[in-house]
Each structure stands twice: as structure tokens, then as C-alpha cells.
Protein backbone atom coordinates (compact mmCIF):
# COMPACT_ATOMS: atom_id res chain seq x y z
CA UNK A 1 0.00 0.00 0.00
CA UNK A 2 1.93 3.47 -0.87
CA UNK A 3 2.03 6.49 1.21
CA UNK A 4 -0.73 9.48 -0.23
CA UNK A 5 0.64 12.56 0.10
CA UNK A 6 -1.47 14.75 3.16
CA UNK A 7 -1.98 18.57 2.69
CA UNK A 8 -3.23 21.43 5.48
CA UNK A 9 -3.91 24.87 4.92
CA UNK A 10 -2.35 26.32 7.44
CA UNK A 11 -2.93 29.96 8.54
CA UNK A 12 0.74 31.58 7.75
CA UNK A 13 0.93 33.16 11.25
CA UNK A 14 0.83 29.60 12.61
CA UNK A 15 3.56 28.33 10.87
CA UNK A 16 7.14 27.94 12.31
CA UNK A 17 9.48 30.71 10.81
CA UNK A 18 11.43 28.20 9.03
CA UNK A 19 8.61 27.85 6.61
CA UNK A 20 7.69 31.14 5.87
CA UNK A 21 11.50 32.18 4.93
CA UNK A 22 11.89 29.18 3.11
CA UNK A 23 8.45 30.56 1.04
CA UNK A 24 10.00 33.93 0.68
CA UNK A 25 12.91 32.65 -0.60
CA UNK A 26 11.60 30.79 -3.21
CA UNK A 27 9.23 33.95 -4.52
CA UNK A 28 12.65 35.94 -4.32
CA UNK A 29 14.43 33.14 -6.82
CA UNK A 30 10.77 33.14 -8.83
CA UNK A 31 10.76 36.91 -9.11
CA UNK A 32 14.58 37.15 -10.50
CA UNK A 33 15.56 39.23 -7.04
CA UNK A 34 18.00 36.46 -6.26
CA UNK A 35 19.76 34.67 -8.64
CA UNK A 36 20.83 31.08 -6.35
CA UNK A 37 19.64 29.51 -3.67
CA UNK A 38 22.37 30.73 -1.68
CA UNK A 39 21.45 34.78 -2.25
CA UNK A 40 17.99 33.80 -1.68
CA UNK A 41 18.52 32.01 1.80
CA UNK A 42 20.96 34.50 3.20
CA UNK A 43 18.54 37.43 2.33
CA UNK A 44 15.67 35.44 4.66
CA UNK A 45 18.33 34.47 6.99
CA UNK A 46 17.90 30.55 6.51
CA UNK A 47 20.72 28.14 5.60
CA UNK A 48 20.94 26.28 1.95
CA UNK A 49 20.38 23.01 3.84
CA UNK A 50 17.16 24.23 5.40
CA UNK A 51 16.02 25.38 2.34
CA UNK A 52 16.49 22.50 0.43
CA UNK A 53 15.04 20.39 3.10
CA UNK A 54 11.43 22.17 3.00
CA UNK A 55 11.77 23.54 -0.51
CA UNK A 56 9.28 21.09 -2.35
CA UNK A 57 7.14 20.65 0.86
CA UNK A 58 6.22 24.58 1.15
CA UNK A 59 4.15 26.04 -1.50
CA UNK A 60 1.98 29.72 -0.83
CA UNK A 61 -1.16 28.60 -1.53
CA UNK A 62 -1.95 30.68 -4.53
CA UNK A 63 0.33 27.72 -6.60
CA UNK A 64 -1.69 25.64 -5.31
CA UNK A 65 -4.77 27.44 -7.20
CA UNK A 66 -3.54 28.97 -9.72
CA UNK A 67 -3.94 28.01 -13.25
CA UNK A 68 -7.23 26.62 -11.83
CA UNK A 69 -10.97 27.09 -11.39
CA UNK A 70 -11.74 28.24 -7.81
CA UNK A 71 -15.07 29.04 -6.30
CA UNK A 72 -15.37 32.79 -4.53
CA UNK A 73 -17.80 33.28 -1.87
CA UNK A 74 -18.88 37.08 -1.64
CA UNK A 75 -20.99 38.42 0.94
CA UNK A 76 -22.56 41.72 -1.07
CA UNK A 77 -25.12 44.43 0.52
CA UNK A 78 -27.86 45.04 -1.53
CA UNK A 79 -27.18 48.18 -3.20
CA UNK A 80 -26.75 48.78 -6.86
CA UNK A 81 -23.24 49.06 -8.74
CA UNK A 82 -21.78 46.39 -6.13
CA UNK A 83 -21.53 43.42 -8.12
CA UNK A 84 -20.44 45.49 -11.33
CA UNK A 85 -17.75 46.96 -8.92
CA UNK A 86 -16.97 43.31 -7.97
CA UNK A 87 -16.56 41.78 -11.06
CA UNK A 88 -14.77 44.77 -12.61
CA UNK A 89 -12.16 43.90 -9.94
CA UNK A 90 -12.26 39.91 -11.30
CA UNK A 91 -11.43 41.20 -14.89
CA UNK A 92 -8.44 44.11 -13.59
CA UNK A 93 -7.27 41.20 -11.39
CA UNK A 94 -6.82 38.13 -15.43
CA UNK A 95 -9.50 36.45 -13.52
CA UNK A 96 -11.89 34.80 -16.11
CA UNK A 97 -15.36 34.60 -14.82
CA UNK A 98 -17.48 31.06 -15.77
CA UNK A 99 -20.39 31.56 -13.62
CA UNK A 100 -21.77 33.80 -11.68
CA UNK A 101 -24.82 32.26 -8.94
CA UNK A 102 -26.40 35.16 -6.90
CA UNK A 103 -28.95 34.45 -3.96
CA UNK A 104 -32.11 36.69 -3.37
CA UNK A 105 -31.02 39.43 -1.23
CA UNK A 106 -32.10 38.70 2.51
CA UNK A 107 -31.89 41.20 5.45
CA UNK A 108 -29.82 43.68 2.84
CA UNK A 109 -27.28 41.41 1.89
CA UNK A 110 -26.97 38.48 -0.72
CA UNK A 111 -24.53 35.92 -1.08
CA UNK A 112 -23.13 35.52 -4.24
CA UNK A 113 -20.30 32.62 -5.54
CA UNK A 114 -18.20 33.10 -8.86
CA UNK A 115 -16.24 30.55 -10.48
CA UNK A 116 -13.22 31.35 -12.36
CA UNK A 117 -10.39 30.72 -13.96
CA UNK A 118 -7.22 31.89 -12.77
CA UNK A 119 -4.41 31.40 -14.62
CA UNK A 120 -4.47 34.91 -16.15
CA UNK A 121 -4.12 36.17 -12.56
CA UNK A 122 -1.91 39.27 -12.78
CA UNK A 123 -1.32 38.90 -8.50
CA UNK A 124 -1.62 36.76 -6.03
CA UNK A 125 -5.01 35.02 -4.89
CA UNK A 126 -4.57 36.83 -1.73
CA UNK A 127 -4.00 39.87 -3.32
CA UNK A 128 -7.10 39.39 -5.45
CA UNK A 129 -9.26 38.65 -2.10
CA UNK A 130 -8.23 41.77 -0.43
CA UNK A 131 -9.09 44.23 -3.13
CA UNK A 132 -12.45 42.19 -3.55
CA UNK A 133 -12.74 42.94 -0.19
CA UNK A 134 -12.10 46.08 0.16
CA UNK A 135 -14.73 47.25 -2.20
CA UNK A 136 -17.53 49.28 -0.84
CA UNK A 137 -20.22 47.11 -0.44
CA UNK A 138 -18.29 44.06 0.04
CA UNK A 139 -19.29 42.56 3.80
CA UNK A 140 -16.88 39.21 3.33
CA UNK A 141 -14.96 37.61 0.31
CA UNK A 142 -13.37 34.01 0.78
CA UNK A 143 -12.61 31.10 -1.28
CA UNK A 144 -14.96 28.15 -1.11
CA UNK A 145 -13.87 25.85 -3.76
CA UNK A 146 -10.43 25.17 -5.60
């Protein structure tokens, strides 16, 4: 019988350090900012060995997504020009809307959950989330699905 492969998601703030600067130094290497693993582990203060220990065991969790179709959960108030506003945001963000499934407003809010596509993403998932979120109108904005 082999051994399946077991994955969390894991709130960053509860991780051990070691994994976090072993996650920043891999986006440094991705974004060109260090060119080896050494520059990239002595800017996060971690050794080469540490990093090559977790390396393939830490992912963010937007690669784990992306390139993907993830259900969004949105929590709009019942006011016009909200959704537009949201899924303007989708299309600035490369997110490619599939569906869109609104509920009847209730107590002057409705829920609404949007599958995309996001491989076109021009940021990060979490980046994504937060502007979503930070539209007025917006009362929550979470993943459900992906």
C-alpha cells in the first residue's frame, strides 16, 4: 500500500518561521531578485540546507490554485453598482469569470459565488481577495472551492 501525500492549509501566522523564509525565498528566486539559492537564503536568513530540506514541501497557496478554477464566496449588501464593482475587480485582477450564482437578497445582503479561472491572474489570490474585499459594499470575500 503506498504512502498518499497529506496537505493542510495552514494559517501563515501559525507556521514555524522556518517555513515562511523558506516561502520567501523561493518567490525571491521566482521573481529574479535572487539569482541562487544561496542569495535567496541569506537574504531570509535561513541556511541552503534548510532550504532545500522544506523547498518542495512549502508552496503559498496561490500555486496551489492557480492556473485553476476556484469558487469565490462574496458576501454583497444590496445596493446597486456592487456586483459590477466586484466583477470589474475579477477582470483588472486576469480572472476569467465562468459563472456567476447570486442568492435573493435577505436582510440587505446576498450571497453571491463566482467561479473562475485563474491562470491569467496578474497577482496573487490573496492579493485578489483583499481588493475584492475592500470594495464598498463588500461585507466578506473568501474562497470556497479550488
Amino acid at each position: 500500500m503506498g504512502v498518499l501525500s497529506q496537505y493542510f492549509i495552514v494559517e501563515a501566522s501559525a507556521l514555524p518561521e522556518i517555513f515562511l523564509k523558506v516561502a520567501e525565498a523561493k518567490r525571491l528566486l521566482e521573481i529574479g531578485e535572487a539569482q541562487t539559492v544561496n542569495q535567496a537564503a541569506q537574504r531570509v536568513g535561513l541556511s541552503r540546507s534548510a532550504f532545500y530540506k522544506y523547498k518542495d514541501a512549502v508552496r503559498p497557496f496561490n500555486d496551489m490554485v492557480n492556473g485553476r478554477i476556484v469558487t469565490f464566496q462574496i458576501l454583497l449588501k444590496n445596493e446597486p453598482g456592487v456586483l459590477s464593482a466586484v466583477l470589474n475587480n475579477f477582470a483588472r485582477c486576469g480572472a476569467n469569470i465562468l459563472t456567476i450564482n447570486q442568492g435573493v437578497p435577505a436582510g440587505g445582503s446576498a450571497v453571491v459565488n463566482i467561479g473562475a479561472e485563474t491562470s491569467g491572474l496578474v497577482m496573487t489570490t490573496e492579493e485578489m481577495l483583499s481588493r475584492v474585499a475592500g470594495e464598498a459594499g463588500v461585507v466578506r470575500c473568501e474562497i470556497l472551492a479550488g
